[in-house]
PDB file of N, CA and C in Angstrom:
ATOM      1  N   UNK A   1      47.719  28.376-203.043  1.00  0.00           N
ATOM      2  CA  UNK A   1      48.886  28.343-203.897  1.00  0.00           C
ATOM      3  C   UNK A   1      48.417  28.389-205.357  1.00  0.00           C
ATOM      4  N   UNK A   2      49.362  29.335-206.133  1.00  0.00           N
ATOM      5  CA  UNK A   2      48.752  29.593-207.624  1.00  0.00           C
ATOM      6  C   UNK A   2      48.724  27.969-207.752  1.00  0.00           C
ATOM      7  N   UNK A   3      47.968  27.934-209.146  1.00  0.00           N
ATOM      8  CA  UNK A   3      48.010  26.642-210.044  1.00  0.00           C
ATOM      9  C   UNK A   3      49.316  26.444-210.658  1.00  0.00           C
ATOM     10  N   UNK A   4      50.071  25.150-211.097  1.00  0.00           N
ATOM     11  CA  UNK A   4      51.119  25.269-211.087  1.00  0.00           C
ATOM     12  C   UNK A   4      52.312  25.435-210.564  1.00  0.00           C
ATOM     13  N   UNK A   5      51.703  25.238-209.438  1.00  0.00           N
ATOM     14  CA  UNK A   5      53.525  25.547-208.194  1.00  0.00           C
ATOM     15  C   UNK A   5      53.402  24.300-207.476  1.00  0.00           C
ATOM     16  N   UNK A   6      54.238  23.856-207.273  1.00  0.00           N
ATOM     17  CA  UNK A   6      54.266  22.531-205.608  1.00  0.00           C
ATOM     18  C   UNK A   6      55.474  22.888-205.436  1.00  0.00           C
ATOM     19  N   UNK A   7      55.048  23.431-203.882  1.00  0.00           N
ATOM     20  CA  UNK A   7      56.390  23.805-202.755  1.00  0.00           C
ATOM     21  C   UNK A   7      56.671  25.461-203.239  1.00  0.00           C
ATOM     22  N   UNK A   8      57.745  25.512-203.193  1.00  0.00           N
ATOM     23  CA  UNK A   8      58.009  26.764-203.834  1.00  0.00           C
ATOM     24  C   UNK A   8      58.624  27.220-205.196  1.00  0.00           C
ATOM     25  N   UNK A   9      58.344  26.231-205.895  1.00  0.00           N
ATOM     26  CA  UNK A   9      58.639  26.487-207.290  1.00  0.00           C
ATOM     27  C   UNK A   9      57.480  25.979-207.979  1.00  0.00           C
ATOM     28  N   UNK A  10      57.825  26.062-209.244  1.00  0.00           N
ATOM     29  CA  UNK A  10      56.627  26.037-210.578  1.00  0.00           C
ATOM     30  C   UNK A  10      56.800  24.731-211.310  1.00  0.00           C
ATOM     31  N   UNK A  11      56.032  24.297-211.766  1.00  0.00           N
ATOM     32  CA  UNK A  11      56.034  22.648-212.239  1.00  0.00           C
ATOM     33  C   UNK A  11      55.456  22.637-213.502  1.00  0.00           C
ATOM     34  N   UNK A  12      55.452  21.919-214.370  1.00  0.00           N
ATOM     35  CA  UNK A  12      55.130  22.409-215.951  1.00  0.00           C
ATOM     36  C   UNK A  12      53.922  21.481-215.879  1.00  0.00           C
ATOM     37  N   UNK A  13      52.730  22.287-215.796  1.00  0.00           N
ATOM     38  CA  UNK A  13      51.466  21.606-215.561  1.00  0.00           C
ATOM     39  C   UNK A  13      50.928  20.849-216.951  1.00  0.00           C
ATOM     40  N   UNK A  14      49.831  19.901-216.601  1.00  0.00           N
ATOM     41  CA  UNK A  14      49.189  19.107-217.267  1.00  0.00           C
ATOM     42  C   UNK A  14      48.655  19.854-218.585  1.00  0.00           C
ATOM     43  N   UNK A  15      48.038  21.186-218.345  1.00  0.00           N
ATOM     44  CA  UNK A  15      47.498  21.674-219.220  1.00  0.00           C
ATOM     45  C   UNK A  15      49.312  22.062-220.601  1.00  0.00           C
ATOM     46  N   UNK A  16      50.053  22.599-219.813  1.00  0.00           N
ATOM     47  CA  UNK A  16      51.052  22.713-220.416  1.00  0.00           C
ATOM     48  C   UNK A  16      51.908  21.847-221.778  1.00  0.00           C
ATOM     49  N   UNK A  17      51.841  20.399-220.411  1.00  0.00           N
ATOM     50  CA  UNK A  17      52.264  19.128-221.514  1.00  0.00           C
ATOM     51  C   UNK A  17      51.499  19.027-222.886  1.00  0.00           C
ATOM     52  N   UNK A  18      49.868  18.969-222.438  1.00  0.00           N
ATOM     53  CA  UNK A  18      48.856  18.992-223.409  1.00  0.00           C
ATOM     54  C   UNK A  18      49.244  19.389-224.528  1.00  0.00           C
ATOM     55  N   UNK A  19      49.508  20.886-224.367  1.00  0.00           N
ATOM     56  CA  UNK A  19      49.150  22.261-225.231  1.00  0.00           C
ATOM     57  C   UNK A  19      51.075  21.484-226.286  1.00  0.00           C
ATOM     58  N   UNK A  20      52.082  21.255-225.207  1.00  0.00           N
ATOM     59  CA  UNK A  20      53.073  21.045-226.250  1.00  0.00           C
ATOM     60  C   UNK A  20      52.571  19.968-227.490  1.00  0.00           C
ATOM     61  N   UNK A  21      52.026  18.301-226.760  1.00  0.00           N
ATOM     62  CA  UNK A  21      52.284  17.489-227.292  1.00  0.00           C
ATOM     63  C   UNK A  21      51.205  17.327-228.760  1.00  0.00           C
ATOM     64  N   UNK A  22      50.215  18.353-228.013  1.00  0.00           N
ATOM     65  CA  UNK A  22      48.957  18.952-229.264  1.00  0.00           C
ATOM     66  C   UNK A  22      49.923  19.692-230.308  1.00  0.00           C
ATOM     67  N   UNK A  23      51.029  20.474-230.482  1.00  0.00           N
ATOM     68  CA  UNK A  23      51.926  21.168-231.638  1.00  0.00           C
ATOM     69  C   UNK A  23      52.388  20.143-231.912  1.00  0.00           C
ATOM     70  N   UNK A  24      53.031  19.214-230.953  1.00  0.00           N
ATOM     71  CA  UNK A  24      53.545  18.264-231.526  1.00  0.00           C
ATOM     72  C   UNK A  24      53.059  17.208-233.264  1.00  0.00           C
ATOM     73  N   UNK A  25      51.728  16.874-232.525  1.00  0.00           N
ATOM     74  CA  UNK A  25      50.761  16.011-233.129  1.00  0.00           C
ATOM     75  C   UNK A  25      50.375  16.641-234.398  1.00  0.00           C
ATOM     76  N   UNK A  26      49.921  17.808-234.151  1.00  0.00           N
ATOM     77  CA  UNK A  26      49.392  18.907-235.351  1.00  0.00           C
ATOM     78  C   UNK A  26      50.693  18.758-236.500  1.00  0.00           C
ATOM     79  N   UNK A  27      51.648  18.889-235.978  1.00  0.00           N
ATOM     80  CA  UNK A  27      52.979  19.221-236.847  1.00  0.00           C
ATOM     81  C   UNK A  27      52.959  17.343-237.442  1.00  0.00           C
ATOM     82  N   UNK A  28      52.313  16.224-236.915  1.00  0.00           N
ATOM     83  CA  UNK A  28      52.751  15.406-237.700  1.00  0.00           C
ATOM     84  C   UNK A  28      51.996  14.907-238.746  1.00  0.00           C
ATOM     85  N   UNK A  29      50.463  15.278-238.416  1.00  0.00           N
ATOM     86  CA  UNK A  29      49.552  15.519-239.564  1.00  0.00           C
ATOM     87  C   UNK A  29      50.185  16.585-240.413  1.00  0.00           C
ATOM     88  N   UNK A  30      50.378  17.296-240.061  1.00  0.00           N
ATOM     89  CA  UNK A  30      50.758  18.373-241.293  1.00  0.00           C
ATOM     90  C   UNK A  30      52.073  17.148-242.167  1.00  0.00           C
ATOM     91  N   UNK A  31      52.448  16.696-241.503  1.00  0.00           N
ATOM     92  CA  UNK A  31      53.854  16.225-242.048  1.00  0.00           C
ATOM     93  C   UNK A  31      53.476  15.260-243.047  1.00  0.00           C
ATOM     94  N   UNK A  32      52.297  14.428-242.451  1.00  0.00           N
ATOM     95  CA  UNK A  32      51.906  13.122-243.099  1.00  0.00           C
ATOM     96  C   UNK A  32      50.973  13.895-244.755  1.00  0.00           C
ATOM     97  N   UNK A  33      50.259  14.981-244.499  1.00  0.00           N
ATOM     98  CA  UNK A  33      49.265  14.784-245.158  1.00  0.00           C
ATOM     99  C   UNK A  33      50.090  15.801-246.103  1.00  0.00           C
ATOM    100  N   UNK A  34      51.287  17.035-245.770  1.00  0.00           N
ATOM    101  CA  UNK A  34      51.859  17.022-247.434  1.00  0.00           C
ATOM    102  C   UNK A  34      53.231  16.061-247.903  1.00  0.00           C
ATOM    103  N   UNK A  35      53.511  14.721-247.220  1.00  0.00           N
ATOM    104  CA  UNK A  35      53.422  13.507-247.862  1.00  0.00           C
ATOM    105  C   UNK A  35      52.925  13.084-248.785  1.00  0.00           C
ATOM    106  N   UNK A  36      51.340  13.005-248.315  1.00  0.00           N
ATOM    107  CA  UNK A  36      50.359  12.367-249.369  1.00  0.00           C
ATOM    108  C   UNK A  36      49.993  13.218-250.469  1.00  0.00           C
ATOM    109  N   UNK A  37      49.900  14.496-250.056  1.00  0.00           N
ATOM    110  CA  UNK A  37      50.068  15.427-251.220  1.00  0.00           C
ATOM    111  C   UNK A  37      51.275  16.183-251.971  1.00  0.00           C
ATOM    112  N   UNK A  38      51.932  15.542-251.551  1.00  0.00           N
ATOM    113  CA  UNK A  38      53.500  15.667-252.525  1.00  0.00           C
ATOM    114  C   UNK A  38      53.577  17.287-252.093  1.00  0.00           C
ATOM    115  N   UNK A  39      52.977  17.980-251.196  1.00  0.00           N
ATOM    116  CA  UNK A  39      53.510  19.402-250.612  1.00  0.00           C
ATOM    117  C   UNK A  39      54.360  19.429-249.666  1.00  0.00           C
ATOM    118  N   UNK A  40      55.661  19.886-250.410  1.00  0.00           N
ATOM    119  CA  UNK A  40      56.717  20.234-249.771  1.00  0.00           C
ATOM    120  C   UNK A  40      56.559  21.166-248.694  1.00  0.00           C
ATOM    121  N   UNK A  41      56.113  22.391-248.654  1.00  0.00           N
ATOM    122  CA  UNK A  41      55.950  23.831-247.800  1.00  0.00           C
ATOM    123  C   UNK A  41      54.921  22.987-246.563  1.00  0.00           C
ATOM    124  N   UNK A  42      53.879  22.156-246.973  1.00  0.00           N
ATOM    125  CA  UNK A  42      53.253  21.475-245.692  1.00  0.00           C
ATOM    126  C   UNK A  42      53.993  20.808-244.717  1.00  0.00           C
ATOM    127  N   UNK A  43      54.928  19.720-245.639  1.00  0.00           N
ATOM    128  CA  UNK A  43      55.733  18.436-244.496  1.00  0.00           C
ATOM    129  C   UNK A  43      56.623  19.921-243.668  1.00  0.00           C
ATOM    130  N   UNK A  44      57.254  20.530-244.375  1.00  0.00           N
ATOM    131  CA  UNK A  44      58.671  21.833-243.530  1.00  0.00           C
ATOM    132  C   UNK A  44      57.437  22.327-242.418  1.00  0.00           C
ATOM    133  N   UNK A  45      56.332  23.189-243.017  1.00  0.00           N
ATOM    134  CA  UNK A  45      55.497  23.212-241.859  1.00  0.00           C
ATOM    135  C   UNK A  45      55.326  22.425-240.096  1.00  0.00           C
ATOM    136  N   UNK A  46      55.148  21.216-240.958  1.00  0.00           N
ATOM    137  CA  UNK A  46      54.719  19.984-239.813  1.00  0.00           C
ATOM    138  C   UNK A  46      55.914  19.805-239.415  1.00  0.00           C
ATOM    139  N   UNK A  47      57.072  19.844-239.804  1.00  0.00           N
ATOM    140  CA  UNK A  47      58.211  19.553-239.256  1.00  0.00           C
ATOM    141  C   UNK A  47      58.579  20.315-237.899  1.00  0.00           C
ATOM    142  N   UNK A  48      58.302  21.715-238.435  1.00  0.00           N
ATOM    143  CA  UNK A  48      58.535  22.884-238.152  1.00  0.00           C
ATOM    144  C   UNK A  48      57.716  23.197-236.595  1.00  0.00           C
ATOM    145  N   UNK A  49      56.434  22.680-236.920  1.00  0.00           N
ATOM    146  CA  UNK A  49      55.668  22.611-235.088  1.00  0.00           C
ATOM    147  C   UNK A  49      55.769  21.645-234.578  1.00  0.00           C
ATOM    148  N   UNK A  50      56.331  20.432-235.148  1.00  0.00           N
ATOM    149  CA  UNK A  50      56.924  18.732-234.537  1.00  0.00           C
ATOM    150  C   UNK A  50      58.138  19.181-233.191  1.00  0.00           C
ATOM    151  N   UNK A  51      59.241  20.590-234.293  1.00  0.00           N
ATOM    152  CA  UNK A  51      60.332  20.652-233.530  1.00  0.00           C
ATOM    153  C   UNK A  51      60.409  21.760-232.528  1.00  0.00           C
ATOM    154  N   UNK A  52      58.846  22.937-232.496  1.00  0.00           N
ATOM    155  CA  UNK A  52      58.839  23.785-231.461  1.00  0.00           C
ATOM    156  C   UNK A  52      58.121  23.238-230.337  1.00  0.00           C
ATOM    157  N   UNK A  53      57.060  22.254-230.491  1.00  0.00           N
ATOM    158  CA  UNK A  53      56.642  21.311-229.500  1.00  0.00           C
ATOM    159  C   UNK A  53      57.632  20.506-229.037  1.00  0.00           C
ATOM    160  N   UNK A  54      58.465  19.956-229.476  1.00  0.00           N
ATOM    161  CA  UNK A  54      59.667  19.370-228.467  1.00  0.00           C
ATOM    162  C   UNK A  54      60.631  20.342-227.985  1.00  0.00           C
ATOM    163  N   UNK A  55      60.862  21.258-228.397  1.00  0.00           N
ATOM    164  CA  UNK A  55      61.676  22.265-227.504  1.00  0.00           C
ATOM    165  C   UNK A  55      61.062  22.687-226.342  1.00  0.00           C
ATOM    166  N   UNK A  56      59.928  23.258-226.575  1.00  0.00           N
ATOM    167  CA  UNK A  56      58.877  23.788-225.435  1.00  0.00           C
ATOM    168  C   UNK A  56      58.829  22.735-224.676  1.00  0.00           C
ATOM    169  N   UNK A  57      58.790  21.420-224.763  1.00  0.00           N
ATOM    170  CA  UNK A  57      58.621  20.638-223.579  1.00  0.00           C
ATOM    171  C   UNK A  57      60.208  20.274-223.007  1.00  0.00           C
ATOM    172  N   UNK A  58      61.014  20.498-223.949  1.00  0.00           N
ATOM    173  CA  UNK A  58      62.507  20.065-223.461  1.00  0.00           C
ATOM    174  C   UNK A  58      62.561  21.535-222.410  1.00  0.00           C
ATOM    175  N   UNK A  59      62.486  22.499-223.012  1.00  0.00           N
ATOM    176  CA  UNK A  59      62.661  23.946-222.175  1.00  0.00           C
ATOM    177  C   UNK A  59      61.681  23.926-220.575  1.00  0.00           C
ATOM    178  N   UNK A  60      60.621  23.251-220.805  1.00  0.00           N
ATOM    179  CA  UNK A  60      59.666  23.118-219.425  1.00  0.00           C
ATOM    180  C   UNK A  60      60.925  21.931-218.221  1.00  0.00           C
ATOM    181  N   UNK A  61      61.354  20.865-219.118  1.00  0.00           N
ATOM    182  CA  UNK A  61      61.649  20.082-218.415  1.00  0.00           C
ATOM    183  C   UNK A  61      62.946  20.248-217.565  1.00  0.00           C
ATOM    184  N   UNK A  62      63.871  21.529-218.378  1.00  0.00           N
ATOM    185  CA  UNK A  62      64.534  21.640-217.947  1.00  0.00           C
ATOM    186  C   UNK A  62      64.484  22.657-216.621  1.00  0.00           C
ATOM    187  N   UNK A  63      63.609  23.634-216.772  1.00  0.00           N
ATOM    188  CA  UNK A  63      63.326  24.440-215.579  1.00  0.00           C
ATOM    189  C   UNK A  63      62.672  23.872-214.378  1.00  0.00           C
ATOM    190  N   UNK A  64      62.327  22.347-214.695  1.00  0.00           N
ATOM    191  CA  UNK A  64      61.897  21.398-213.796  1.00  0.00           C
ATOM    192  C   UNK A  64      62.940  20.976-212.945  1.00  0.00           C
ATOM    193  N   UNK A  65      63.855  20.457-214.108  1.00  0.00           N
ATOM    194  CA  UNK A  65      64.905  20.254-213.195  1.00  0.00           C
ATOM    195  C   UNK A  65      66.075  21.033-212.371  1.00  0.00           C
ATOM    196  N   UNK A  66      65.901  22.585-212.935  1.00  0.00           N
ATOM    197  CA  UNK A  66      66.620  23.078-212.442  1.00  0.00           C
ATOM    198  C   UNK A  66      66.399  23.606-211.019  1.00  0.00           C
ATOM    199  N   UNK A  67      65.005  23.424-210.951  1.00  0.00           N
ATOM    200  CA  UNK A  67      64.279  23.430-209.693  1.00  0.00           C
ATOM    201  C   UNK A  67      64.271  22.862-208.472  1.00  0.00           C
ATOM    202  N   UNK A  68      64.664  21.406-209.138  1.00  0.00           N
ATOM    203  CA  UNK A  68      64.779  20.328-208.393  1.00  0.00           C
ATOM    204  C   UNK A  68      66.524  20.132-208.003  1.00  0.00           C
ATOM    205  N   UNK A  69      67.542  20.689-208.718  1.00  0.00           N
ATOM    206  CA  UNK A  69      68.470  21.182-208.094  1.00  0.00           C
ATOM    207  C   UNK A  69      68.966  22.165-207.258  1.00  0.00           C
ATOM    208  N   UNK A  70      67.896  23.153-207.718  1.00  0.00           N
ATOM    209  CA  UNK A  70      67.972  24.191-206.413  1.00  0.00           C
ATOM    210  C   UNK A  70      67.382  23.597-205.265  1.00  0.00           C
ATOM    211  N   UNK A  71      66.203  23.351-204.731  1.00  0.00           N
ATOM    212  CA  UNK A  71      65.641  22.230-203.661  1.00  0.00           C
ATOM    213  C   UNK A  71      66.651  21.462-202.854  1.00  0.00           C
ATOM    214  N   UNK A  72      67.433  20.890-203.967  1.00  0.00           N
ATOM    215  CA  UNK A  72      68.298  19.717-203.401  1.00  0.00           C
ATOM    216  C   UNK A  72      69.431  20.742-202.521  1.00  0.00           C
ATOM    217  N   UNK A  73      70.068  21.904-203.043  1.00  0.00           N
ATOM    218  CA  UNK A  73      70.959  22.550-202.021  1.00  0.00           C
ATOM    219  C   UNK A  73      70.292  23.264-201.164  1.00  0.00           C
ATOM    220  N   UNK A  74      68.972  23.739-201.023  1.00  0.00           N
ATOM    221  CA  UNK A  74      68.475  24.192-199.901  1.00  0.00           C
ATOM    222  C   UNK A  74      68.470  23.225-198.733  1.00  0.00           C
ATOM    223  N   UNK A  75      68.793  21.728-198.816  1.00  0.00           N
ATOM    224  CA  UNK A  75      68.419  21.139-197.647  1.00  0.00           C
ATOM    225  C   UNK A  75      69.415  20.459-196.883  1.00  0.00           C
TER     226      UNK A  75
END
């Protein structure tokens, strides 16, 4: 079975979460450090990969669950 599947659907793997919560993190250094440097265009930056790392994991989670509702009427 590819990597990433249990059963017959796809599951938002470990490496996946990683890779979001790493934009996440990146985006809050960026956020903190043009804080400290009074750069505006940095914090919008950091903001800016703070809020595509939580989509990307909201968007994984939801195809998780939509998965797990299809499952549920197959049985």
């Amino acid at each position: 079975m590819p990597r990433g599947w249990l059963g017959n659907r796809y599951c938002m793997g470990i490496g996946d979460k990683a890779r979001n919560k790493g934009e996440e993190l990146k985006g809050r250094a960026k956020e903190a450090a043009g804080a400290a440097t009074d750069d505006q265009e940095l914090r919008r930056e950091g903001r800016a990969d703070q809020t595509e790392g939580s989509v990307k994991q909201a968007g994984e989670k939801v195809k998780d669950a939509a998965g797990d509702v299809k499952d549920a009427f197959k049985k």
